[in-house]
C-alpha atoms as a PDB file:
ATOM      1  CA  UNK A   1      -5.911 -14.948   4.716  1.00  0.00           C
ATOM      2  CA  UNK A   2      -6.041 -17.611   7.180  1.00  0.00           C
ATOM      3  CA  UNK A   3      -2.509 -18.946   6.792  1.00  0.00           C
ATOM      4  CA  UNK A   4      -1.364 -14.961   7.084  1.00  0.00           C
ATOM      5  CA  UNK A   5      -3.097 -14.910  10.330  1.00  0.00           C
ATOM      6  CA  UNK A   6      -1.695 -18.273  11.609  1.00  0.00           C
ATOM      7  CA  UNK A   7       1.724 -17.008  10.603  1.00  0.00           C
ATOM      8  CA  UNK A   8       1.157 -13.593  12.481  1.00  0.00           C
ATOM      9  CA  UNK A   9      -0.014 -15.477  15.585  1.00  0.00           C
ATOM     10  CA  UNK A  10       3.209 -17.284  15.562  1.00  0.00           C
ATOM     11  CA  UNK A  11       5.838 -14.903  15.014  1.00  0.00           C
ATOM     12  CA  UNK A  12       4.318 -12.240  17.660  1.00  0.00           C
ATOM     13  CA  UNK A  13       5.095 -14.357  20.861  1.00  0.00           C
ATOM     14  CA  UNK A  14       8.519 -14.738  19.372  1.00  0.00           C
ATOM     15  CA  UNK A  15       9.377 -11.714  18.079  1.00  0.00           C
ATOM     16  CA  UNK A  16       8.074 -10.213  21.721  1.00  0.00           C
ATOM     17  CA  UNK A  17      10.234 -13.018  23.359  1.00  0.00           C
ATOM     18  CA  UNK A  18      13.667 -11.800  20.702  1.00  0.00           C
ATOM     19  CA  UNK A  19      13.401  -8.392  21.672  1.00  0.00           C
ATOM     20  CA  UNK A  20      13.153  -8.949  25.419  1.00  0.00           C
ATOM     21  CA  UNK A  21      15.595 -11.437  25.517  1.00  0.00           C
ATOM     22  CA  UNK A  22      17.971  -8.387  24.113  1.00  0.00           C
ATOM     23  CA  UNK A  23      16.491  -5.670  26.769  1.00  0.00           C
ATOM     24  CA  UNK A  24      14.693  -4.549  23.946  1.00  0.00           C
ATOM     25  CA  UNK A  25      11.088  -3.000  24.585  1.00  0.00           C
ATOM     26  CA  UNK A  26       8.117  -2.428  21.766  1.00  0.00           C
ATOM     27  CA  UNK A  27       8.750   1.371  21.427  1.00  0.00           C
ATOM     28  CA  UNK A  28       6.237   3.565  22.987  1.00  0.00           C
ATOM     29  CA  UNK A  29       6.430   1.344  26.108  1.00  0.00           C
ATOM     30  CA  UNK A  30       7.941   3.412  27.858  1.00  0.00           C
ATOM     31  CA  UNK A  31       7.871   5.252  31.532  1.00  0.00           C
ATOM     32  CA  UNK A  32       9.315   9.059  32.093  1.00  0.00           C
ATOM     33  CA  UNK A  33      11.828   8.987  35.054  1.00  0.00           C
ATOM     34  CA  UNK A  34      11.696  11.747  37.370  1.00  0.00           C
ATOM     35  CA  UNK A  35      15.957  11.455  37.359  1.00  0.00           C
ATOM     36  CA  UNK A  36      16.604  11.832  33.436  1.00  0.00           C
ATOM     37  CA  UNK A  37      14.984  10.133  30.441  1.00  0.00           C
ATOM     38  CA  UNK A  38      12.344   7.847  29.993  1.00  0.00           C
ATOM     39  CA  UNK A  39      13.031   4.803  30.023  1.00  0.00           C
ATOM     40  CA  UNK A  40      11.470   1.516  29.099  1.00  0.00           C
ATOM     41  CA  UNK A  41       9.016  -0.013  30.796  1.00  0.00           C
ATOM     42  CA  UNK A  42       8.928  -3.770  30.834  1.00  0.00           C
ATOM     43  CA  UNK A  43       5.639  -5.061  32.211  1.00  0.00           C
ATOM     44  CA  UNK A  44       5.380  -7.992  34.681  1.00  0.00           C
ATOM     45  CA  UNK A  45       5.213 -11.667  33.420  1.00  0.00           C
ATOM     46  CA  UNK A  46       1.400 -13.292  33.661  1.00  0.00           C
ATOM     47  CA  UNK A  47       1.208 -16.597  33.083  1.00  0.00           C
ATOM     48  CA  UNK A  48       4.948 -16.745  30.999  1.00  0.00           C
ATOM     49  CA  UNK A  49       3.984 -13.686  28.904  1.00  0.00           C
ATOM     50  CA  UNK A  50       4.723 -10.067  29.503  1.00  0.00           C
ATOM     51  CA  UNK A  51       1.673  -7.831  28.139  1.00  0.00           C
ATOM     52  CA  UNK A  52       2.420  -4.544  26.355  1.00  0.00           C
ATOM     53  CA  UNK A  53      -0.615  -1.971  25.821  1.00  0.00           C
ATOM     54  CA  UNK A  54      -1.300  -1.623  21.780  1.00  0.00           C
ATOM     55  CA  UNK A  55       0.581   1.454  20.595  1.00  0.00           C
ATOM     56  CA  UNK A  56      -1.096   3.968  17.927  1.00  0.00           C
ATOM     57  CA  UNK A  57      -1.189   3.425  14.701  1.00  0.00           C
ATOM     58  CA  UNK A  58      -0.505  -0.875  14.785  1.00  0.00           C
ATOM     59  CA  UNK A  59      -4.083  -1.549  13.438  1.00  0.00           C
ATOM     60  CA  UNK A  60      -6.822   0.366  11.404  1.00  0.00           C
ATOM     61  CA  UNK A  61      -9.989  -1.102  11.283  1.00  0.00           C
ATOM     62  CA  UNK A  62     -12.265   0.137   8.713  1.00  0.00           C
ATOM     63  CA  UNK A  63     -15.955  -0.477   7.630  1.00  0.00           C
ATOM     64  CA  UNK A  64     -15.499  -1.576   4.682  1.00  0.00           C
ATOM     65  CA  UNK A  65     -13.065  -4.487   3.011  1.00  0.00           C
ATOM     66  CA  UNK A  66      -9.686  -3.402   1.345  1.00  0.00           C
ATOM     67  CA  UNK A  67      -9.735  -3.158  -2.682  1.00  0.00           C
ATOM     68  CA  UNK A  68      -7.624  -5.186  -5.274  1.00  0.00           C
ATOM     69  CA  UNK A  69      -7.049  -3.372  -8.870  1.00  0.00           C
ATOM     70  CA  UNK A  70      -4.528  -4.402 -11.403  1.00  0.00           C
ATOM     71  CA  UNK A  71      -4.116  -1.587 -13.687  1.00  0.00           C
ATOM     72  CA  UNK A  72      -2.536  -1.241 -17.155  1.00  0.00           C
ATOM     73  CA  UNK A  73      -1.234   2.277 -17.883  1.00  0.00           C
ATOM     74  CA  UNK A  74      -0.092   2.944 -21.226  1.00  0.00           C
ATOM     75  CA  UNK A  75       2.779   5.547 -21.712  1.00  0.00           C
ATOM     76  CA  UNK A  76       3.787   6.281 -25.222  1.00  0.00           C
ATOM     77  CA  UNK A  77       7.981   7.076 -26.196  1.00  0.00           C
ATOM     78  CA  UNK A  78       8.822  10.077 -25.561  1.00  0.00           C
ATOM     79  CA  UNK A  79       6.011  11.205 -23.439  1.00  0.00           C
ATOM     80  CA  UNK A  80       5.205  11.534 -19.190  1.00  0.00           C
ATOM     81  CA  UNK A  81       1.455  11.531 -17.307  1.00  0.00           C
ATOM     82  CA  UNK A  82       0.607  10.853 -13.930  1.00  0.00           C
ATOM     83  CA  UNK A  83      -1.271   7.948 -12.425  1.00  0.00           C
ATOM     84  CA  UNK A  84      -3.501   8.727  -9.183  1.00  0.00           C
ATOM     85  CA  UNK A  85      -5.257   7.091  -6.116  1.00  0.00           C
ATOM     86  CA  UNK A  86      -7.087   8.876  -3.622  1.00  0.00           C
ATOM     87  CA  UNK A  87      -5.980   8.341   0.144  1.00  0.00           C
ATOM     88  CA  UNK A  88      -7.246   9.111   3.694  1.00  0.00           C
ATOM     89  CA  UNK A  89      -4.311   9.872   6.305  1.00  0.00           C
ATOM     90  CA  UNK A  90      -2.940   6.305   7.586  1.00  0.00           C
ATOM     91  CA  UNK A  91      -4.574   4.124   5.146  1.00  0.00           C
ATOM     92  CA  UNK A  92      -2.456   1.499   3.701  1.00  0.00           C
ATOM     93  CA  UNK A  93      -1.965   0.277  -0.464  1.00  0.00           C
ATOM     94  CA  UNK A  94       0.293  -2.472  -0.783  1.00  0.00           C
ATOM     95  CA  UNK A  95       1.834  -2.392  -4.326  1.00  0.00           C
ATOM     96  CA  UNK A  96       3.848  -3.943  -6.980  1.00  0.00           C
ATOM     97  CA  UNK A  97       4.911  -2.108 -10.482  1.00  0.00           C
ATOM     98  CA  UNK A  98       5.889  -3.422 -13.318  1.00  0.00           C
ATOM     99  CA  UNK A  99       7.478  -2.334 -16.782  1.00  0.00           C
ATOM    100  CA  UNK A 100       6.988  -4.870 -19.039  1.00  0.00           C
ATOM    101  CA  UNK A 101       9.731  -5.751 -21.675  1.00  0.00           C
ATOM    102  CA  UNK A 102      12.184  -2.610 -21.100  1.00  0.00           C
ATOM    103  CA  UNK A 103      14.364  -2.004 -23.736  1.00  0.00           C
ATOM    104  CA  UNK A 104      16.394   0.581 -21.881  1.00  0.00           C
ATOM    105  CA  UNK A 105      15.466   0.542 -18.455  1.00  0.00           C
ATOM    106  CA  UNK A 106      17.629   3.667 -17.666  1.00  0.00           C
ATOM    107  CA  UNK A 107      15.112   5.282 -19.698  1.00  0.00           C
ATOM    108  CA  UNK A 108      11.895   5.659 -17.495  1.00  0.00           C
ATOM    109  CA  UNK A 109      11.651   7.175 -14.779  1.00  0.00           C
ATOM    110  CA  UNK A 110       9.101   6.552 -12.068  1.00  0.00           C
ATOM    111  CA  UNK A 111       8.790   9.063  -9.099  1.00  0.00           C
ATOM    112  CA  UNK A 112       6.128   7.633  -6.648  1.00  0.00           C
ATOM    113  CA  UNK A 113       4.858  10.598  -4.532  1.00  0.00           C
ATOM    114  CA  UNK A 114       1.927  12.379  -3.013  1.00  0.00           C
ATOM    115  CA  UNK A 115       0.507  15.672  -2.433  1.00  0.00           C
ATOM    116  CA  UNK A 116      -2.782  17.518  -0.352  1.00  0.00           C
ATOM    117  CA  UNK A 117      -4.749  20.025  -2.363  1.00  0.00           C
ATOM    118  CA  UNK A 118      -3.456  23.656  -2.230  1.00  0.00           C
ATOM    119  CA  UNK A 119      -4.828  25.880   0.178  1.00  0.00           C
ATOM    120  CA  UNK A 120      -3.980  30.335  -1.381  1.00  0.00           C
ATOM    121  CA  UNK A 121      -1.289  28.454  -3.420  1.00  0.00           C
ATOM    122  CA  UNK A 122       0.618  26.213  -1.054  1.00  0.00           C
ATOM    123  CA  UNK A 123       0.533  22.652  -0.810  1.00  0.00           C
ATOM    124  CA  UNK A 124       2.542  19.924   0.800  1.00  0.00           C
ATOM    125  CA  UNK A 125       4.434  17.045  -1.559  1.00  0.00           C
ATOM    126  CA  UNK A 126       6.527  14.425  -0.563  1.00  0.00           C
ATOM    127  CA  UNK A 127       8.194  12.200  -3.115  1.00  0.00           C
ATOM    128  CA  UNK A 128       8.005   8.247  -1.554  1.00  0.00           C
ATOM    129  CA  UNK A 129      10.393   6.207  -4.137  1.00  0.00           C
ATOM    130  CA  UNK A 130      12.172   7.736  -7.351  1.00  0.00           C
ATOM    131  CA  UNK A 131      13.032   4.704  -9.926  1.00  0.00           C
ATOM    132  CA  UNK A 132      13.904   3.919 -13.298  1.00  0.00           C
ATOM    133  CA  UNK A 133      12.408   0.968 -15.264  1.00  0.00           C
ATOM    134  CA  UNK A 134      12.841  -1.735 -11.985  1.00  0.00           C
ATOM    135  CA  UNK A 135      10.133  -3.426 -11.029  1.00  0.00           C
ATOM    136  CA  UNK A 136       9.313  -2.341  -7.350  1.00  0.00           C
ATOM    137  CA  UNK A 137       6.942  -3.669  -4.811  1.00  0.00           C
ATOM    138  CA  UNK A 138       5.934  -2.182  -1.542  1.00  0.00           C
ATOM    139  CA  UNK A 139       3.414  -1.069   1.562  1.00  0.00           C
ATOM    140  CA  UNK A 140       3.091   2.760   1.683  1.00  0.00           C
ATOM    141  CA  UNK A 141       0.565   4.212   4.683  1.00  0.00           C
ATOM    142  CA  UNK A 142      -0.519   7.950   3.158  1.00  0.00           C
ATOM    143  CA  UNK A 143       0.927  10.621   5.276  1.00  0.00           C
ATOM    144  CA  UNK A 144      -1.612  12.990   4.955  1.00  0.00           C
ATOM    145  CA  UNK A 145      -5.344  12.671   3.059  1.00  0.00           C
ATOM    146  CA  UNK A 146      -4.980  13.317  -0.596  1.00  0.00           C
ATOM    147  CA  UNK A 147      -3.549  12.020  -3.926  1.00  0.00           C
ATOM    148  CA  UNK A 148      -0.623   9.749  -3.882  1.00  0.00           C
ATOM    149  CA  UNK A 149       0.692   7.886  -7.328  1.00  0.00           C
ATOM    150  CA  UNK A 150       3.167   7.721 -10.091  1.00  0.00           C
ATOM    151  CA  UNK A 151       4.338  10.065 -12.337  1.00  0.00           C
ATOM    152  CA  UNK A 152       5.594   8.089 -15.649  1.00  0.00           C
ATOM    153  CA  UNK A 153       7.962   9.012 -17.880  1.00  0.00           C
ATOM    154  CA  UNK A 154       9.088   7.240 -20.685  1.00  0.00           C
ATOM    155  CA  UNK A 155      12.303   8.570 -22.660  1.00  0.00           C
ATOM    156  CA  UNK A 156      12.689   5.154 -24.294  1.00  0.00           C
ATOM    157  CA  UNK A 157      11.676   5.025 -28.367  1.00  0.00           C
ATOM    158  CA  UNK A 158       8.829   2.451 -27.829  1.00  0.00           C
ATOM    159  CA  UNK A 159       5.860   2.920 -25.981  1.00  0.00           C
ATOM    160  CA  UNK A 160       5.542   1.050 -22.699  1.00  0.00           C
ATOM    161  CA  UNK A 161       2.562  -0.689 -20.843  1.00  0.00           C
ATOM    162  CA  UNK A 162       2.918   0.472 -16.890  1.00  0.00           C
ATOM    163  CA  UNK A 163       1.208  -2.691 -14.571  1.00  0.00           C
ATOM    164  CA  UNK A 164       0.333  -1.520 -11.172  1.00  0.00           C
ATOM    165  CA  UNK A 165      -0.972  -4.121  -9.078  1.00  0.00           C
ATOM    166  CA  UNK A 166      -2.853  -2.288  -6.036  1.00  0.00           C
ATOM    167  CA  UNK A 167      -4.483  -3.582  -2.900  1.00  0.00           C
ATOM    168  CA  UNK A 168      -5.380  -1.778   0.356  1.00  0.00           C
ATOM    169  CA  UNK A 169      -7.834   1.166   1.177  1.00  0.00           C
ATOM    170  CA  UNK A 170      -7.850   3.787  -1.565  1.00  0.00           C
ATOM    171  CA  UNK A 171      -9.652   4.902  -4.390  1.00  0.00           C
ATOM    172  CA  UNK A 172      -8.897   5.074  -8.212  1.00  0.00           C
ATOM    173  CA  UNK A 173      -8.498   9.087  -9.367  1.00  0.00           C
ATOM    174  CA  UNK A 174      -9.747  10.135 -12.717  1.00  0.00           C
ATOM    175  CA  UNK A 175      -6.915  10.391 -14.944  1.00  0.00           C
END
């Protein structure tokens, strides 16, 4: 965690110094002009550094420390189910899945994706990342507060063993 942070406390002065070295400004810095658009607003140099006021949605702080699961999800030939976490809108899960030995990899399908609860019979679903059998790994920050996961399918002749490899702030959903 340390080395991340050391890293991060590098690259920020330099990827602020790339992007005004190309005119570039941190979007959401900007100024409305009373002549057209807005346009950027580059803030005066203090001490050889030019300070930009934190935008929305850079950092979420929570009470509590992030989770780490590694999960093992079973899906027999022939046969689809759905894996779940529960999600608050804007919290993060960092992931990596995995398929194990694949003998047809064109034969599962994986359709990450999340949905709110329905309210007189409507809902709202988004589908994140639709796969076969690759492994995939990601970030994902939940749209909206409800159930995000995978739905599984596996057309192959030999049951499969699904790894999912979560960290971030979420909660594991009865299955």
């Amino acid at each position: 965690m340390m080395m991340i942070l050391v890293v991060l406390s590098v690259l920020s002065p330099v990827l602020l110094t790339a992007c005004a070295d190309r005119g570039a400004t941190p979007a959401g810095s900007e100024t409305a002009s009373a002549t057209g658009p807005a346009t950027p607003a580059v803030p005066q140099a203090v001490n050889g550094w030019r300070e930009y006021p934190l935008r929305d949605g850079v950092i979420s702080i929570k009470p509590a420390k992030w989770r780490t699961d590694t999960v093992e999800v079973p899906v027999a030939a022939g046969t689809g189910l759905e894996y779940k976490v529960t999600m608050a809108a804007g919290d993060t899960l960092v992931y990596n899945i995995s398929f194990g030995a694949l003998a047809d990899p064109g034969a599962m399908l994986s359709e990450f994706h999340g949905h709110t609860e329905q309210v007189d019979g409507v809902g709202d679903l988004m589908f994140y990342s639709k796969t076969g059998g690759s492994p995939q790994s990601g970030a994902f920050t939940a749209p909206w507060s409800g159930i995000h996961g995978w739905y599984l399918k596996n057309d192959g002749l030999t049951d499969v063993v699904v790894t999912l490899e979560l960290a971030g702030f979420y909660e594991l959903s009865a299955q």
